[in-house]
Protein backbone atom coordinates (compact mmCIF):
# COMPACT_ATOMS: atom_id res chain seq x y z
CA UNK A 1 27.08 -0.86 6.52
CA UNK A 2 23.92 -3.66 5.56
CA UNK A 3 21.69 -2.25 3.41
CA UNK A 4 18.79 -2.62 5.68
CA UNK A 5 20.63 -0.81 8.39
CA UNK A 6 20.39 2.57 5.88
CA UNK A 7 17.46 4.82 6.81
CA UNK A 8 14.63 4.61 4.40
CA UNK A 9 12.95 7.72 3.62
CA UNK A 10 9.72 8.62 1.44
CA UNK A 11 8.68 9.67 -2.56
CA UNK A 12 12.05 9.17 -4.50
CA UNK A 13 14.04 7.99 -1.45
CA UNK A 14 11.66 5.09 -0.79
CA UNK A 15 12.38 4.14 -4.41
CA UNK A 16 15.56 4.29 -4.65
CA UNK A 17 15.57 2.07 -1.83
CA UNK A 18 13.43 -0.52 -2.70
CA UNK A 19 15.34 -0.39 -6.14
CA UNK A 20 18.61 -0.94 -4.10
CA UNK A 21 17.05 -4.50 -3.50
CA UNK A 22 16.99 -5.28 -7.22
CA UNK A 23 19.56 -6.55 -9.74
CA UNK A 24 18.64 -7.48 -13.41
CA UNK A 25 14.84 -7.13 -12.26
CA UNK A 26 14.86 -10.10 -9.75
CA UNK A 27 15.04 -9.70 -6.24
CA UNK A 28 18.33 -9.87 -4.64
CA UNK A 29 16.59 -11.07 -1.18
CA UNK A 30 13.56 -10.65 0.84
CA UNK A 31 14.50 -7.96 3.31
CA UNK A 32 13.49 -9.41 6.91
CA UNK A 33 13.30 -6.03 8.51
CA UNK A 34 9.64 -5.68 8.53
CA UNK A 35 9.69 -2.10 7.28
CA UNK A 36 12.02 -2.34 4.33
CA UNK A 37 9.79 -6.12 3.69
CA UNK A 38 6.58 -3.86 3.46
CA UNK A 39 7.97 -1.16 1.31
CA UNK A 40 8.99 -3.94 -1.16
CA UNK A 41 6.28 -6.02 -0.83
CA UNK A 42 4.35 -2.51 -1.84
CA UNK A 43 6.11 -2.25 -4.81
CA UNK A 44 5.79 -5.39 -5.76
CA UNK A 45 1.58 -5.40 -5.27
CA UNK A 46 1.51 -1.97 -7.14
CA UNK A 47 3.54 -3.25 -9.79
CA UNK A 48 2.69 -7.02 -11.00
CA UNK A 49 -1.63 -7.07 -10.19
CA UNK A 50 -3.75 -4.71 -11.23
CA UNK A 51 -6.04 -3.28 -8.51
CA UNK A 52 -9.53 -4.88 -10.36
CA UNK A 53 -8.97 -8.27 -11.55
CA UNK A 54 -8.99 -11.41 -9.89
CA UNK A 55 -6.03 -14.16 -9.91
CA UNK A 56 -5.42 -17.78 -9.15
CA UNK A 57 -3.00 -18.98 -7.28
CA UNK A 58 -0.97 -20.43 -10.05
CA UNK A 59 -1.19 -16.71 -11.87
CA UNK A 60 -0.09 -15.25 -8.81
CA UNK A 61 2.85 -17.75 -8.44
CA UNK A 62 3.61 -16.59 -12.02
CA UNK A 63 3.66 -12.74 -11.43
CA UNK A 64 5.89 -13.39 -8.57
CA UNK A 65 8.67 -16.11 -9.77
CA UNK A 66 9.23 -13.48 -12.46
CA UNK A 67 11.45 -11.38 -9.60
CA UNK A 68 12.02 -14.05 -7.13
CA UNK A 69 12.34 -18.21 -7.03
CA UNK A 70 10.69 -18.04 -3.43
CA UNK A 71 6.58 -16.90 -4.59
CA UNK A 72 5.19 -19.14 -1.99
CA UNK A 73 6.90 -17.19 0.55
CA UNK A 74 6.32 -12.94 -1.12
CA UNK A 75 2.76 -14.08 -1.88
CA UNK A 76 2.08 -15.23 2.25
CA UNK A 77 3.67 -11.58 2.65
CA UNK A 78 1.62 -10.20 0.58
CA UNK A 79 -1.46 -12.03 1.96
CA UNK A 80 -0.51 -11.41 5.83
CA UNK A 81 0.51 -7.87 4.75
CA UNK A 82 -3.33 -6.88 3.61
CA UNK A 83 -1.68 -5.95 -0.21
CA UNK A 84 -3.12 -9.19 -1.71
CA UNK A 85 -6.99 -10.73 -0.47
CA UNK A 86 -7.52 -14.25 -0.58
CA UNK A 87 -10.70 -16.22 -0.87
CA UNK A 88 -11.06 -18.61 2.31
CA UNK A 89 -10.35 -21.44 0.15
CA UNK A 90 -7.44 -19.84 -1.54
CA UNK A 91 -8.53 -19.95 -5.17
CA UNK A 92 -8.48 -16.70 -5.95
CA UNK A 93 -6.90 -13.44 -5.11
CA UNK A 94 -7.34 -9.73 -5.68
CA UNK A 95 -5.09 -6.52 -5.07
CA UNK A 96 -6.16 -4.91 -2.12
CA UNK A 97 -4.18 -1.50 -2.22
């Protein structure tokens, strides 16, 4: 059985999932289910920006190669997802959630 074909459930299940995802602290993959994307993508807002400070894009690029070489692609996620705000001209960003 895939991984994202297990049922995901909430509090310690959730993490244990998401965890499931991880090996040596990097990302394994970006899950393309959107549910088991969001839960990680959740995770990974809650855990690498703190909810009141702002970032640059280069800062955020930073925070996310550290658990995965594609940041361009988790921090669209994170944009389109409504976990990360960006300024209309993209220089800075701030945790939304």
């Amino acid at each position: 059985m895939h991984d994202d074909d297990s049922p995901s459930g909430t509090g310690t299940g959730t993490a244990q999932s998401v965890a499931a995802l991880f090996s040596h602290g990097r990302l394994t993959a970006i899950p393309r289910k959107t549910a088991r994307r969001e839960q990680v993508l959740t995770h990974l807002a809650e855990t690498l920006f703190e909810r009141d400070r702002t970032y640059n894009e280069r800062e955020v690029n930073e925070a996310l190669h550290t658990v995965h070489d594609d940041a361009a692609a988790l921090r669209r996620y994170l944009v389109i997802g409504g976990m990360l705000t960006r300024t209309r001209d993209g220089s800075s960003y701030h945790r939304a959630r």
